[in-house]
Protein backbone atom coordinates (compact mmCIF):
# COMPACT_ATOMS: atom_id res chain seq x y z
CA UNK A 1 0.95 44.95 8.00
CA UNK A 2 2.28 43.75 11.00
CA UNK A 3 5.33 42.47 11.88
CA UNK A 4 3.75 39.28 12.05
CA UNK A 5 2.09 39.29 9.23
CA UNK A 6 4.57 39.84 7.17
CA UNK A 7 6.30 36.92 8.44
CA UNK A 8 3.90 34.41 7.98
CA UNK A 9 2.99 36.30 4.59
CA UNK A 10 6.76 35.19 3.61
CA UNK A 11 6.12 31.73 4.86
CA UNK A 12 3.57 31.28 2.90
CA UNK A 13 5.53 32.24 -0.31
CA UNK A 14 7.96 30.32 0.90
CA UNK A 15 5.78 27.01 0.90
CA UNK A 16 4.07 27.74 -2.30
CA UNK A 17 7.93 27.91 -4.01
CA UNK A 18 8.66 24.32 -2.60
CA UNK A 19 5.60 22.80 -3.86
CA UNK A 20 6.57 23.86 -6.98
CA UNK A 21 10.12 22.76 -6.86
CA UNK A 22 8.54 19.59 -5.21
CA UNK A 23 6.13 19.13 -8.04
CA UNK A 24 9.32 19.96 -10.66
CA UNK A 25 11.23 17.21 -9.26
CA UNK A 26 14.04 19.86 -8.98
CA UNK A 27 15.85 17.99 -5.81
CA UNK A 28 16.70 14.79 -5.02
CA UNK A 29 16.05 13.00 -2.12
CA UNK A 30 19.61 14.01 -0.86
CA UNK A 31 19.38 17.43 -1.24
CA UNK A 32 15.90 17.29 0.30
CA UNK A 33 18.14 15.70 3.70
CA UNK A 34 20.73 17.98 3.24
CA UNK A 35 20.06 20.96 5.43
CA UNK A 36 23.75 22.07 5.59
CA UNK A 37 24.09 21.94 1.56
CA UNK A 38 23.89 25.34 -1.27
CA UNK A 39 20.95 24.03 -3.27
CA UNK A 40 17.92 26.35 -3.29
CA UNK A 41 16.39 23.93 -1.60
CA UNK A 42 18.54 24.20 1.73
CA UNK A 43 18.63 27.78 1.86
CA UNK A 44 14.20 27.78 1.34
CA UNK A 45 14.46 25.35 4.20
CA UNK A 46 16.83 27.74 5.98
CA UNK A 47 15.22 30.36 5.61
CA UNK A 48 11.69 28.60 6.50
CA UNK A 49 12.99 27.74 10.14
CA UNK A 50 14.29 31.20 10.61
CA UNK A 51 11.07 33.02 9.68
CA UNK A 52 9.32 30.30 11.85
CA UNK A 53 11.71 30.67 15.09
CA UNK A 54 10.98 34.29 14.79
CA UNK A 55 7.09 33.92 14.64
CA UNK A 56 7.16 31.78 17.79
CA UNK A 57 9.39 34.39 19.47
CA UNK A 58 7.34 37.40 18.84
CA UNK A 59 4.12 34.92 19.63
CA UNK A 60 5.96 33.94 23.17
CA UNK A 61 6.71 37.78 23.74
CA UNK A 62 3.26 38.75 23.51
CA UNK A 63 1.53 36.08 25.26
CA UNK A 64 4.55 37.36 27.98
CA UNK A 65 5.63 33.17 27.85
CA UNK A 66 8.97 31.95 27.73
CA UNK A 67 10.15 29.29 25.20
């Protein structure tokens, strides 16, 4: 699996976990707007817009584009 791959493999995980937590009810509204807080909810979303800077980067560096 690619690098790639595996990174959007993780995303995907990633989103099925918050629908459940979503579908729980296991936040609040202020921990869903709370992207500096320690609920598992900040650190999915943290780690969500990490994995998805990196997939743009690696798409940008092989399309040779700049961000």
């Amino acid at each position: 699996m690619t690098e790639k791959q595996e990174i959007i493999k993780q995303m995907l995980d990633l989103q099925h976990k918050f629908i459940e937590l979503e579908q729980r009810g296991d936040f609040s509204t202020e921990e869903y707007y709370d992207p500096e807080g320690d609920t598992e909810l900040a650190r999915h979303k943290r780690s969500f817009e990490e994995l998805s800077t990196k997939l743009v980067d690696l798409a940008h560096a092989d399309k040779g584009s700049k961000r």
